[in-house]
PDB file of N, CA and C in Angstrom:
ATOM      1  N   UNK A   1     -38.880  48.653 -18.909  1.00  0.00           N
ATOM      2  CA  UNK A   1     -38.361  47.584 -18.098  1.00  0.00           C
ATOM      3  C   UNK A   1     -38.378  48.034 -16.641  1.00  0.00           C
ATOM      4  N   UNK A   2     -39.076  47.331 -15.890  1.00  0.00           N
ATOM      5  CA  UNK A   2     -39.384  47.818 -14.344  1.00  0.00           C
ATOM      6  C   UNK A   2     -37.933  47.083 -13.685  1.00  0.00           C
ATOM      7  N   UNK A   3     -37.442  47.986 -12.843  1.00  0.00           N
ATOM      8  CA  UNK A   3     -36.177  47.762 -11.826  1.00  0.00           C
ATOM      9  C   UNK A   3     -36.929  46.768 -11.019  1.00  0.00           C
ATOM     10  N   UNK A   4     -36.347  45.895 -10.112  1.00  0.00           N
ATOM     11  CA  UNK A   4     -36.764  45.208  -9.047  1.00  0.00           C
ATOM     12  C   UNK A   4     -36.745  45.940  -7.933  1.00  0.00           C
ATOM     13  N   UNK A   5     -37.905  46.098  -6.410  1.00  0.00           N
ATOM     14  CA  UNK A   5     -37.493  46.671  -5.579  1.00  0.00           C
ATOM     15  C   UNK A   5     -36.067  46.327  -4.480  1.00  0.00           C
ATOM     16  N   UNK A   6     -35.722  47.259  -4.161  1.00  0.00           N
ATOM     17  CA  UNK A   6     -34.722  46.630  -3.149  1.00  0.00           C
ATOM     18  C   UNK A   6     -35.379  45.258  -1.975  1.00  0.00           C
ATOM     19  N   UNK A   7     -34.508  44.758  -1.331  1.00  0.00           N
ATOM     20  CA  UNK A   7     -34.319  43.767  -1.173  1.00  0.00           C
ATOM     21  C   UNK A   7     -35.579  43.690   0.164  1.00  0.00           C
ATOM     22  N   UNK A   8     -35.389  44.874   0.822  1.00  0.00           N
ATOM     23  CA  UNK A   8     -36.240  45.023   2.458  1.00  0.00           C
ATOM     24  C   UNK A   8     -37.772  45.420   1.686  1.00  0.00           C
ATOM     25  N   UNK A   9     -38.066  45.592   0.794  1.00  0.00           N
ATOM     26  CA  UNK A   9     -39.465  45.748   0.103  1.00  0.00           C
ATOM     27  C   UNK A   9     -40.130  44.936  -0.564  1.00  0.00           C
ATOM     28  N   UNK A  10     -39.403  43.670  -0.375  1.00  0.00           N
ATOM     29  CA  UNK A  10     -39.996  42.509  -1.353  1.00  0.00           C
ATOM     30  C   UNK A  10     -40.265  41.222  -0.415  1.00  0.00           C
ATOM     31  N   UNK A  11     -40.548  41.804   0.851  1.00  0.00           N
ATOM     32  CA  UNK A  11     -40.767  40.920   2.180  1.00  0.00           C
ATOM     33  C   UNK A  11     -39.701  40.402   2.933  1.00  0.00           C
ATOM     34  N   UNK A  12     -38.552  40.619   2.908  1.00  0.00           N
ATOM     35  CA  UNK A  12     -37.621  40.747   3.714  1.00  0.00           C
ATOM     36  C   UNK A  12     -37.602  41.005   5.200  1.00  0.00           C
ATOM     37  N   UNK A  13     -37.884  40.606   5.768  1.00  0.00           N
ATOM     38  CA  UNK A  13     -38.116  41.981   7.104  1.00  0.00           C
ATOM     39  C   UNK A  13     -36.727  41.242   8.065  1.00  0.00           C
ATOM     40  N   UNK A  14     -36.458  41.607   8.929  1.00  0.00           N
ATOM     41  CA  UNK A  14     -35.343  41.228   9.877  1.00  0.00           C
ATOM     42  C   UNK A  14     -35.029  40.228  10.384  1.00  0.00           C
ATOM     43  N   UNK A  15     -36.176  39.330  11.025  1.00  0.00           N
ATOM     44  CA  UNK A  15     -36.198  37.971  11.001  1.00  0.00           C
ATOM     45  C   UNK A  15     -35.825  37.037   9.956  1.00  0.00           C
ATOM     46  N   UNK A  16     -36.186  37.182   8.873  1.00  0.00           N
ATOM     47  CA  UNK A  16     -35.701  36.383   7.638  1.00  0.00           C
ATOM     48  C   UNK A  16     -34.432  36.601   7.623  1.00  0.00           C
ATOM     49  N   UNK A  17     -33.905  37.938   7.445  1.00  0.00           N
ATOM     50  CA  UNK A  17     -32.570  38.553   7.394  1.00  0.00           C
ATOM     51  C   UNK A  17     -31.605  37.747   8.478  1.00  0.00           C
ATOM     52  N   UNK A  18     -31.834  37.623   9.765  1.00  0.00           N
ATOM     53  CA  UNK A  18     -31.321  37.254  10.913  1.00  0.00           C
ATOM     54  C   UNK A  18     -31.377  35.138  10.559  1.00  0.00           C
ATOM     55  N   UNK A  19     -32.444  35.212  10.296  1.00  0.00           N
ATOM     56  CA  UNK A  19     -32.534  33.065  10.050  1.00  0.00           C
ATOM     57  C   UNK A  19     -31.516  32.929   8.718  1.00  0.00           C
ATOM     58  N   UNK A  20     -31.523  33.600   7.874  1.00  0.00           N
ATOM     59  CA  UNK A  20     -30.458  33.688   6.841  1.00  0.00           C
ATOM     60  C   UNK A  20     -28.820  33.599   7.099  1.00  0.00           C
ATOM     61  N   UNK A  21     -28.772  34.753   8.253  1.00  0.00           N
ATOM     62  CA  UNK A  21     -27.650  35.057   8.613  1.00  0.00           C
ATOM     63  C   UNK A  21     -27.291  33.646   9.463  1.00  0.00           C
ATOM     64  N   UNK A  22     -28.366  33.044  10.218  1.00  0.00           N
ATOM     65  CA  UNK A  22     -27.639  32.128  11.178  1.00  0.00           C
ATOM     66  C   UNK A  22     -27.267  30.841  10.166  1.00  0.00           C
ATOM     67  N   UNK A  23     -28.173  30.497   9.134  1.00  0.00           N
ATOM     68  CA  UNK A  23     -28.280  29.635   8.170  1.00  0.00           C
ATOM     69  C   UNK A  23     -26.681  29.431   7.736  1.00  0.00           C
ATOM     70  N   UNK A  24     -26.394  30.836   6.938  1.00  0.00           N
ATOM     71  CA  UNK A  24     -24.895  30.945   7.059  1.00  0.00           C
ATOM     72  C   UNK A  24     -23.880  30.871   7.270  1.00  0.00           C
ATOM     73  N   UNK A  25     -24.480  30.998   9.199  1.00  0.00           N
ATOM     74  CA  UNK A  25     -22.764  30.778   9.756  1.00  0.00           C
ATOM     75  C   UNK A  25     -22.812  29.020  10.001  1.00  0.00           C
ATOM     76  N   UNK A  26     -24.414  28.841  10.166  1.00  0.00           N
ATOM     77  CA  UNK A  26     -23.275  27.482  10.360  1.00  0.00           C
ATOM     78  C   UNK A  26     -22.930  26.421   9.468  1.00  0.00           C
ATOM     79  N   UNK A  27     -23.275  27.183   8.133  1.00  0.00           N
ATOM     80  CA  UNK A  27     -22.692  26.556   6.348  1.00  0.00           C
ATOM     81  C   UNK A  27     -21.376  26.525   7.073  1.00  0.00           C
ATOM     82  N   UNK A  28     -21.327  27.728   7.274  1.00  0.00           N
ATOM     83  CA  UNK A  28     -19.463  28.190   7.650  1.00  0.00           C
ATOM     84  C   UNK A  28     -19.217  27.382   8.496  1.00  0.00           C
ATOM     85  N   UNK A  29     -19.527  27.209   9.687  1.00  0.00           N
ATOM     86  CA  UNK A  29     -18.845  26.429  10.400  1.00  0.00           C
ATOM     87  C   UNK A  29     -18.741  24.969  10.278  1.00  0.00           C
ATOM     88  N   UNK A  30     -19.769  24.862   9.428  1.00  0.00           N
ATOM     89  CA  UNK A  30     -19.495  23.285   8.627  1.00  0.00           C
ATOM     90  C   UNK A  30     -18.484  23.293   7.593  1.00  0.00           C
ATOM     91  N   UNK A  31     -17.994  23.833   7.058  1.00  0.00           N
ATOM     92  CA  UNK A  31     -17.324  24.274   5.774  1.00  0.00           C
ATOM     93  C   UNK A  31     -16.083  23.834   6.548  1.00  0.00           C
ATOM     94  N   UNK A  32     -15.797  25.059   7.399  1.00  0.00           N
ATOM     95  CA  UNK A  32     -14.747  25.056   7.978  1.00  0.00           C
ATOM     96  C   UNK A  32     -14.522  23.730   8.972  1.00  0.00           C
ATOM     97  N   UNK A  33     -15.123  22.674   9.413  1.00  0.00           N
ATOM     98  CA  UNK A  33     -14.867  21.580  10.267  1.00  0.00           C
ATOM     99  C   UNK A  33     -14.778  20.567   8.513  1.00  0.00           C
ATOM    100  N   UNK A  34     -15.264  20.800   7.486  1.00  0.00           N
ATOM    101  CA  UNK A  34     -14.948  20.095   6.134  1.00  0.00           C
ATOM    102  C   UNK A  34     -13.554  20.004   6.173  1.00  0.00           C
ATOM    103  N   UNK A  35     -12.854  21.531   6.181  1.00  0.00           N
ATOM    104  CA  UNK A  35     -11.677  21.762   5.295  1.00  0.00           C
ATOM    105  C   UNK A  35     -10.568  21.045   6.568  1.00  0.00           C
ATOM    106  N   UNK A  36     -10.843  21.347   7.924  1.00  0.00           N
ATOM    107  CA  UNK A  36     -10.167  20.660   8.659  1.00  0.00           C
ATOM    108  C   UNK A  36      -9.630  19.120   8.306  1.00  0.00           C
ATOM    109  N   UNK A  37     -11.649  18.420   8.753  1.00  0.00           N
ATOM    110  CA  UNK A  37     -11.244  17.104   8.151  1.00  0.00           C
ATOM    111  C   UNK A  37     -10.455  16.682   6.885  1.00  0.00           C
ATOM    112  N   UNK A  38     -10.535  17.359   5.814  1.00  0.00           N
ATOM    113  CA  UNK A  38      -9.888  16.855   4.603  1.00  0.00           C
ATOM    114  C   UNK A  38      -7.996  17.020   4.998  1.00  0.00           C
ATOM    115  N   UNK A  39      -8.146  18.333   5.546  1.00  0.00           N
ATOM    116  CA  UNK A  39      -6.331  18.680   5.756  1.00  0.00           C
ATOM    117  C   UNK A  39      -6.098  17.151   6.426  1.00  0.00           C
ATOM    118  N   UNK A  40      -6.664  16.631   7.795  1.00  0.00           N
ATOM    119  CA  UNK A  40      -6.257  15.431   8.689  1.00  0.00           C
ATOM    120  C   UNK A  40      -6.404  14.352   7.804  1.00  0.00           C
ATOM    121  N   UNK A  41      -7.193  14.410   6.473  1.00  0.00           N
ATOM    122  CA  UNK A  41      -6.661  13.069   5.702  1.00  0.00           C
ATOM    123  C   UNK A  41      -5.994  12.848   5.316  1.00  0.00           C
ATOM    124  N   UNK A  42      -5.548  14.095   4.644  1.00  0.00           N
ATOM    125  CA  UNK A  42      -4.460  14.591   3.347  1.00  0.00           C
ATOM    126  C   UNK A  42      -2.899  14.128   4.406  1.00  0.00           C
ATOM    127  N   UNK A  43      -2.705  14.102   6.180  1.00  0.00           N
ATOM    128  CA  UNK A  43      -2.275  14.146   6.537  1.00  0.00           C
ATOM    129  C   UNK A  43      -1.766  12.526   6.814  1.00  0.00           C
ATOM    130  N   UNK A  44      -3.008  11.658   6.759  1.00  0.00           N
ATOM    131  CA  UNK A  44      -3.057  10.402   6.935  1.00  0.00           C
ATOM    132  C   UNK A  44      -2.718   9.756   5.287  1.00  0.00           C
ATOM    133  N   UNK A  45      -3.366  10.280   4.282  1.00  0.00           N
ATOM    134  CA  UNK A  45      -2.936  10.051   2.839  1.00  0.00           C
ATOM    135  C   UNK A  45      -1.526   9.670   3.016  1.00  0.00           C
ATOM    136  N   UNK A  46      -0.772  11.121   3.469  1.00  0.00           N
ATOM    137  CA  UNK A  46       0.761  11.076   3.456  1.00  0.00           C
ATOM    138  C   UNK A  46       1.522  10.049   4.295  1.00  0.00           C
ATOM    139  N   UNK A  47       1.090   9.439   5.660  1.00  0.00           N
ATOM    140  CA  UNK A  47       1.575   8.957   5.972  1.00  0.00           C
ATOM    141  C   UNK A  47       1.422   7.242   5.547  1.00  0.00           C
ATOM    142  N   UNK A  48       0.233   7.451   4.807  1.00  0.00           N
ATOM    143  CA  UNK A  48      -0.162   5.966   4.076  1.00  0.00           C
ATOM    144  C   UNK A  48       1.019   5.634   2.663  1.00  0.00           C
ATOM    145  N   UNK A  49       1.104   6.962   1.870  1.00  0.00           N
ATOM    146  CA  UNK A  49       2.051   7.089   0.877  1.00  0.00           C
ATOM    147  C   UNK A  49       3.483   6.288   1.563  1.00  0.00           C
ATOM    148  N   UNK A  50       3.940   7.094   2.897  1.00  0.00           N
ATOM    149  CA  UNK A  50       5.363   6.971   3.147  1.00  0.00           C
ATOM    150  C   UNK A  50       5.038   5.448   3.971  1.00  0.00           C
ATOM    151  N   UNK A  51       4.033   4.497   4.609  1.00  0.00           N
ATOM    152  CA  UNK A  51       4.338   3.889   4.595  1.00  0.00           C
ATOM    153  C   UNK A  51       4.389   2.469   3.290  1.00  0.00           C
ATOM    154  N   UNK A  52       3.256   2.507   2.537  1.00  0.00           N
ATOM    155  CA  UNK A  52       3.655   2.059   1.294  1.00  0.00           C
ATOM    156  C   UNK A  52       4.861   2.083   0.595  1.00  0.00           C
ATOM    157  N   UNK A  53       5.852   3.117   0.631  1.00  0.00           N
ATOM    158  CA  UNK A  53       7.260   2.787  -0.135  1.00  0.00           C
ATOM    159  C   UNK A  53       8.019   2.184   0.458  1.00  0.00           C
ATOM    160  N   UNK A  54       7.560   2.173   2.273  1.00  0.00           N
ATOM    161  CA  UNK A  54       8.501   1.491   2.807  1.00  0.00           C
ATOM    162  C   UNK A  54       8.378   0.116   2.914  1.00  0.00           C
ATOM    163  N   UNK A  55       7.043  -0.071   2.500  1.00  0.00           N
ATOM    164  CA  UNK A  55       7.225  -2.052   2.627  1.00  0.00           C
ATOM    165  C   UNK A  55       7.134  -1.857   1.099  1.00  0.00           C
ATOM    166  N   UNK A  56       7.185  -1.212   0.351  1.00  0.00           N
ATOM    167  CA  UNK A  56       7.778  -1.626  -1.403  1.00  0.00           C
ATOM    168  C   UNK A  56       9.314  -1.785  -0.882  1.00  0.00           C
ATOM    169  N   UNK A  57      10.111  -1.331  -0.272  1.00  0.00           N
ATOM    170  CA  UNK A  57      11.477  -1.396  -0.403  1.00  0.00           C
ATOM    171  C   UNK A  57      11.969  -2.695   0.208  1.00  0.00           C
ATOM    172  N   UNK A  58      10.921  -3.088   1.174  1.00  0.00           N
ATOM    173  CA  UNK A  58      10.939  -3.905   2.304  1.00  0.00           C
ATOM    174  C   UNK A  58      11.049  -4.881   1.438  1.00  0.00           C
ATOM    175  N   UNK A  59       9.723  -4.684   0.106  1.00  0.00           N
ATOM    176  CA  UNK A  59       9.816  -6.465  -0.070  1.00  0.00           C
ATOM    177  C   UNK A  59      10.595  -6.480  -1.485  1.00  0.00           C
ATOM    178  N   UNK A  60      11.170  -5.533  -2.101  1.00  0.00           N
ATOM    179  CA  UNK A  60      12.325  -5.780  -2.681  1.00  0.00           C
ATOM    180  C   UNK A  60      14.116  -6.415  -2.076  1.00  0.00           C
ATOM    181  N   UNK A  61      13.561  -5.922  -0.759  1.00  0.00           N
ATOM    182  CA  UNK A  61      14.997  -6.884  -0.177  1.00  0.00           C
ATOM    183  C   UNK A  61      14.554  -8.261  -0.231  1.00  0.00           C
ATOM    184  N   UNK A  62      13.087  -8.460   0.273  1.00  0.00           N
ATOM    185  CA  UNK A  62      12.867  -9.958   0.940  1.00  0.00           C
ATOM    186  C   UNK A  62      12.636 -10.675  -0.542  1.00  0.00           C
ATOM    187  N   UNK A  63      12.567 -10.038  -1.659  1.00  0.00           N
ATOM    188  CA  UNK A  63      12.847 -10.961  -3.096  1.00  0.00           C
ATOM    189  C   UNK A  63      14.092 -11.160  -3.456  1.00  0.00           C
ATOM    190  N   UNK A  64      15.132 -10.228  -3.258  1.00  0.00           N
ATOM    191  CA  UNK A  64      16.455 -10.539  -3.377  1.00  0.00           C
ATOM    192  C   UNK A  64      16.816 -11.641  -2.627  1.00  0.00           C
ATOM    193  N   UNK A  65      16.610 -11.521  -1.194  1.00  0.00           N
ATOM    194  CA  UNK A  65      16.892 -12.897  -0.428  1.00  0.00           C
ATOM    195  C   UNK A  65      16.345 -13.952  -0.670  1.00  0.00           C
ATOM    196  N   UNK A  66      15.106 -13.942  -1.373  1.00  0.00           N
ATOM    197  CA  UNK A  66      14.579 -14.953  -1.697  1.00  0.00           C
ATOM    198  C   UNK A  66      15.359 -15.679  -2.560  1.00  0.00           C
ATOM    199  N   UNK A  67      15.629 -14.606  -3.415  1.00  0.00           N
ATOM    200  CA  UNK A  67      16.043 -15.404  -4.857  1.00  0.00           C
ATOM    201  C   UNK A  67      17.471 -15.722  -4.369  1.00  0.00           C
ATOM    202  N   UNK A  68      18.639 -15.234  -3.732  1.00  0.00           N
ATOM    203  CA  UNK A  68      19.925 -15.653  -3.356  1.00  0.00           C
ATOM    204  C   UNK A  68      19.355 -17.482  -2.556  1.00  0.00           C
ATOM    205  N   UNK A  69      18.168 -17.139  -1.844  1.00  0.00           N
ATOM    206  CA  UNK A  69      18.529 -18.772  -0.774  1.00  0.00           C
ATOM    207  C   UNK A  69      18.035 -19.399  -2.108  1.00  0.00           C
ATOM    208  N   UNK A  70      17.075 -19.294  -3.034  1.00  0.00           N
ATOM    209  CA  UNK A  70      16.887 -20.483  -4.275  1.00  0.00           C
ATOM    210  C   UNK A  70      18.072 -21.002  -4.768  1.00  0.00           C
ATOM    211  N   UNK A  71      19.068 -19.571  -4.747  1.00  0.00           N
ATOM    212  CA  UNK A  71      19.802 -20.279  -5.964  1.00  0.00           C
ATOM    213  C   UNK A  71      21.201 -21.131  -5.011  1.00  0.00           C
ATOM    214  N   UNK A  72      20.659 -21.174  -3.632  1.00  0.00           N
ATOM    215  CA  UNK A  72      21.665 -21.358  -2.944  1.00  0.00           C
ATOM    216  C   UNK A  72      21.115 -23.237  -2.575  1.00  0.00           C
ATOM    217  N   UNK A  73      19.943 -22.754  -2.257  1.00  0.00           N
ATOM    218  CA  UNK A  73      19.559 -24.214  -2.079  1.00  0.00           C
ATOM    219  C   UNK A  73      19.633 -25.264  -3.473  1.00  0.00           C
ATOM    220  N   UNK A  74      19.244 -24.427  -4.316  1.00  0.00           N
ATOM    221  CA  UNK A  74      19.299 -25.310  -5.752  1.00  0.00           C
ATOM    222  C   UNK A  74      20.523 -26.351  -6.440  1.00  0.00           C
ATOM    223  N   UNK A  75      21.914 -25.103  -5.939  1.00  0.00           N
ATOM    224  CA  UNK A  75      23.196 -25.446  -5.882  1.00  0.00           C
ATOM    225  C   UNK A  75      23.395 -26.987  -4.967  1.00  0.00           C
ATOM    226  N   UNK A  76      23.132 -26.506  -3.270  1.00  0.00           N
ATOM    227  CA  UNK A  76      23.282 -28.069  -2.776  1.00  0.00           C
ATOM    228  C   UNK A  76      22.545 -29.170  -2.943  1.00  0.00           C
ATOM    229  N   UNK A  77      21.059 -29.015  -3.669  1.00  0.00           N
ATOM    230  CA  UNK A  77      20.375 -30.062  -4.246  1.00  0.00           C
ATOM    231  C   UNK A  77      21.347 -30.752  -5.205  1.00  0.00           C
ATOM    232  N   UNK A  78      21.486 -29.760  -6.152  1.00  0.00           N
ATOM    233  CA  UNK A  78      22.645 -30.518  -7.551  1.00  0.00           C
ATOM    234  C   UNK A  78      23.674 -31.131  -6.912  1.00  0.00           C
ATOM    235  N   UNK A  79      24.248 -30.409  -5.877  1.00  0.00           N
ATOM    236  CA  UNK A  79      25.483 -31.511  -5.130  1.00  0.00           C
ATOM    237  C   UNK A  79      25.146 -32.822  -4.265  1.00  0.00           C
ATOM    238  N   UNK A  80      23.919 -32.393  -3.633  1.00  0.00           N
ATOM    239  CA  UNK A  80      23.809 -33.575  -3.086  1.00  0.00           C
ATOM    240  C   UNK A  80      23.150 -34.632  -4.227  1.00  0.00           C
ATOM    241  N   UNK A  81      22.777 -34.526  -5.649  1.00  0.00           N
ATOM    242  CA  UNK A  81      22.151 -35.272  -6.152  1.00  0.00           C
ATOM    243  C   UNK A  81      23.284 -36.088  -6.874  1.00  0.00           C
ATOM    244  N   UNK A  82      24.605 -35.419  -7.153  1.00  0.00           N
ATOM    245  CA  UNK A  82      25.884 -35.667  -7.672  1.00  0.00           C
ATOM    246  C   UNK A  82      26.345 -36.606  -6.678  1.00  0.00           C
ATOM    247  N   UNK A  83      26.232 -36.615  -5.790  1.00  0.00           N
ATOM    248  CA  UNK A  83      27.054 -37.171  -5.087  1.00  0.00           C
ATOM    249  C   UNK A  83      26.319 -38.720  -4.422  1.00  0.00           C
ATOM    250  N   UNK A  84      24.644 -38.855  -4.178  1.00  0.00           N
ATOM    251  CA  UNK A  84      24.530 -39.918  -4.719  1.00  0.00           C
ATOM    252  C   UNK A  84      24.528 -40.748  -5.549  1.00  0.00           C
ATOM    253  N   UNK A  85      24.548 -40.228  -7.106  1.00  0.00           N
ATOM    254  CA  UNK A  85      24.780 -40.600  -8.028  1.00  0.00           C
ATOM    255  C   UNK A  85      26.192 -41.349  -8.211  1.00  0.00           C
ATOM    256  N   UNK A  86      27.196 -40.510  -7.600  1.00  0.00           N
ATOM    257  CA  UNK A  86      28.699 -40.696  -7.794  1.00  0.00           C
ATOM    258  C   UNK A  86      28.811 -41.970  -6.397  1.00  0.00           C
ATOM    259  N   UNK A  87      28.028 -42.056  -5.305  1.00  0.00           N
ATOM    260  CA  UNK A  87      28.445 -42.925  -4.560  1.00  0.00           C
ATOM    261  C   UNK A  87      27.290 -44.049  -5.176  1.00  0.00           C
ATOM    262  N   UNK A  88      26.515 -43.599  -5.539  1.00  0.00           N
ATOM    263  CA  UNK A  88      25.543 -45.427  -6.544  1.00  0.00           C
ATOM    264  C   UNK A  88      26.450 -45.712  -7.856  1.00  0.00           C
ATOM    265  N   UNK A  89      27.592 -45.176  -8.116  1.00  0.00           N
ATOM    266  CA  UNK A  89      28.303 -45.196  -9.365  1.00  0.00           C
ATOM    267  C   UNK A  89      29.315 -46.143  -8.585  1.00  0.00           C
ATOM    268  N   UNK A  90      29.943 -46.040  -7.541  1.00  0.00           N
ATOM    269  CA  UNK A  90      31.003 -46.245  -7.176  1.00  0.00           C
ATOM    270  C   UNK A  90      30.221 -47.531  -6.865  1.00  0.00           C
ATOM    271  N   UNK A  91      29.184 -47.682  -6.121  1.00  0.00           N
ATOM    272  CA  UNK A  91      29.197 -49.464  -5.085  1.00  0.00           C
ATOM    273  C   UNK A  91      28.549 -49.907  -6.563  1.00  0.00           C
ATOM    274  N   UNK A  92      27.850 -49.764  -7.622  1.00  0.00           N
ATOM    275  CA  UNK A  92      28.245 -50.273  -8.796  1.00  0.00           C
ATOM    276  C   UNK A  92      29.549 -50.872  -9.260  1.00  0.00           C
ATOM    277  N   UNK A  93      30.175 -50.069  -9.232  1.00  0.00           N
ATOM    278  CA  UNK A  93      31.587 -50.310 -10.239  1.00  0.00           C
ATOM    279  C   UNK A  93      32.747 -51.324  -8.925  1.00  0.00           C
ATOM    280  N   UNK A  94      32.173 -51.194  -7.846  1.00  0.00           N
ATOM    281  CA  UNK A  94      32.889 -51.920  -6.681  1.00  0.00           C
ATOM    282  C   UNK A  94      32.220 -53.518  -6.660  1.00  0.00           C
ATOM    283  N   UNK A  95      30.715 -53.028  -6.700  1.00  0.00           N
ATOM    284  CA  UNK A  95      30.086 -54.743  -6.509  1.00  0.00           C
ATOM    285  C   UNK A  95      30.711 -55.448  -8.210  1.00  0.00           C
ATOM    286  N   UNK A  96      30.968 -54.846  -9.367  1.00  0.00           N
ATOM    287  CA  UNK A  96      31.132 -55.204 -10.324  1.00  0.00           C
ATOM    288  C   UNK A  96      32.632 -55.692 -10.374  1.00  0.00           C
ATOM    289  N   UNK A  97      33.412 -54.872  -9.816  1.00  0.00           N
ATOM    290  CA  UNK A  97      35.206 -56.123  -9.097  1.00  0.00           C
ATOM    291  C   UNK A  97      35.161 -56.615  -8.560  1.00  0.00           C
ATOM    292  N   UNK A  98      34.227 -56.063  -7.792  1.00  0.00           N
ATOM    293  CA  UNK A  98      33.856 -57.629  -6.574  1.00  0.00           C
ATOM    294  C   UNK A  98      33.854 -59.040  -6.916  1.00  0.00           C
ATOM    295  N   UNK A  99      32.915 -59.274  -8.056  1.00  0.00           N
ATOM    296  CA  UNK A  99      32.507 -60.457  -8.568  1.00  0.00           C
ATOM    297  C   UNK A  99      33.469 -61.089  -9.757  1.00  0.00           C
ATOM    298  N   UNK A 100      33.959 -59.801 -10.610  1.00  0.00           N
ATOM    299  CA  UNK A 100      34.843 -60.079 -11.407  1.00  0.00           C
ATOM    300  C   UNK A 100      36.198 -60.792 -10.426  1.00  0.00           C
ATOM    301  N   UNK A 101      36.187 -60.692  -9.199  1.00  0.00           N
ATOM    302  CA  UNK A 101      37.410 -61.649  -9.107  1.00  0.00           C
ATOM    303  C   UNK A 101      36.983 -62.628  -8.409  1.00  0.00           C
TER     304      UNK A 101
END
């Protein structure tokens, strides 16, 4: 089983070595402007998270209020519907003595 030669004997020469090396750094320095960008999302993620709970909380109040003015308006519908009823009851039962005498 033949060894492989080392690395500078298999056409390597310094130039390759050196375009390699630059190849490298600027993987790296892309890498590293990657990991940046992701941290500044992760940063925006979070502030997307915290504002999402806050209009979840937001619109759990504005359903509570909702539902208090329904049941508030619903209430003076029934009264005001009572109470024409009770005053078309009354000029009924008034036009009806009326005539009876």
């Amino acid at each position: 089983m033949e060894s492989q030669p080392p690395v500078s004997r298999i056409g390597w020469d310094k130039q390759k070595i050196m375009r390699t090396r630059h190849e490298l750094n600027t993987v790296k320095v892309i890498m590293k402007d990657n990991v940046q960008k992701m941290m500044e999302r992760q940063g925006k993620l979070d502030d997307l998270v915290e504002r999402a709970q806050k209009l979840e909380e937001a619109s759990d109040v504005y359903v509570k209020c909702a539902v208090k003015i329904q049941r508030e308006m619903s209430w003076k519908h029934r009264a005001l519907r009572l109470s024409i009823f009770a005053l078309a009851g009354m000029s009924a039962l008034t036009g009806l003595a009326y005539s009876l005498l």
